[in-house]
Protein backbone atom coordinates (compact mmCIF):
# COMPACT_ATOMS: atom_id res chain seq x y z
CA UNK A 1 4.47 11.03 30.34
CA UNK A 2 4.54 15.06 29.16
CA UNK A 3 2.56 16.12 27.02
CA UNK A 4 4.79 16.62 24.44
CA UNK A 5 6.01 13.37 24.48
CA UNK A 6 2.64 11.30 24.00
CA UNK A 7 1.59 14.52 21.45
CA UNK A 8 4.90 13.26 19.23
CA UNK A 9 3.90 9.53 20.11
CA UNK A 10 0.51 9.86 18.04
CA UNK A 11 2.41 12.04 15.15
CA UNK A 12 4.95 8.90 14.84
CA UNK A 13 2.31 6.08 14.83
CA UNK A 14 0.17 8.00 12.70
CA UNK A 15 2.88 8.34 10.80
CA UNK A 16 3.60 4.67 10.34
CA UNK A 17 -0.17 3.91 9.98
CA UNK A 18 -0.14 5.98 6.66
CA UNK A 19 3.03 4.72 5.36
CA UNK A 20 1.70 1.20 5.98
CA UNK A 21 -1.14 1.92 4.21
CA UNK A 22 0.09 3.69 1.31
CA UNK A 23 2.80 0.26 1.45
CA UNK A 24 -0.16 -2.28 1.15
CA UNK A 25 -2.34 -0.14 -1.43
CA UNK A 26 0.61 -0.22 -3.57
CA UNK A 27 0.90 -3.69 -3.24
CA UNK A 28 -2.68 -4.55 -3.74
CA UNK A 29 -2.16 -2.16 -6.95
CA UNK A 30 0.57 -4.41 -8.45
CA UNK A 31 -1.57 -7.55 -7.46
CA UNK A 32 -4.17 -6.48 -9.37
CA UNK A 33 -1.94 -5.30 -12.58
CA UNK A 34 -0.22 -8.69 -12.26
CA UNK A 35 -3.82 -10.53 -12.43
CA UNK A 36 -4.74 -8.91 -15.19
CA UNK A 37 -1.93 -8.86 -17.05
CA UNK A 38 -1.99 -12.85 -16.46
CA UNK A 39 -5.59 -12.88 -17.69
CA UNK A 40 -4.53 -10.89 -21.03
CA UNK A 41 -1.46 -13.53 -21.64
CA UNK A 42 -4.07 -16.82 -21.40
CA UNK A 43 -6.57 -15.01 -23.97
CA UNK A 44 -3.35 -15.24 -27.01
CA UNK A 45 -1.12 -12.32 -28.28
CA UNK A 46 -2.37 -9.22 -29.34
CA UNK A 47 -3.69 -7.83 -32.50
């Protein structure tokens, strides 16, 4: 393999290491929103 090649190898998997990441911390973010928002509902209605 050239060097070029496994260079633009480690740009794409780095690449879809990030976007995974970014992909799961979003999801983790909505988890947690979701949780609390179910907590809020089972305490009663606001105000």
């Amino acid at each position: 393999m050239e060097q070029a090649a496994i260079l633009d190898h480690q740009f794409r998997v780095a690449a879809y290491a990030i976007t995974w990441a970014i992909q799961l911390g979003y999801l983790a973010w909505l988890g947690l929103k979701w949780r609390a928002q179910k907590r809020a509902a089972a305490r009663g209605p606001r105000g």
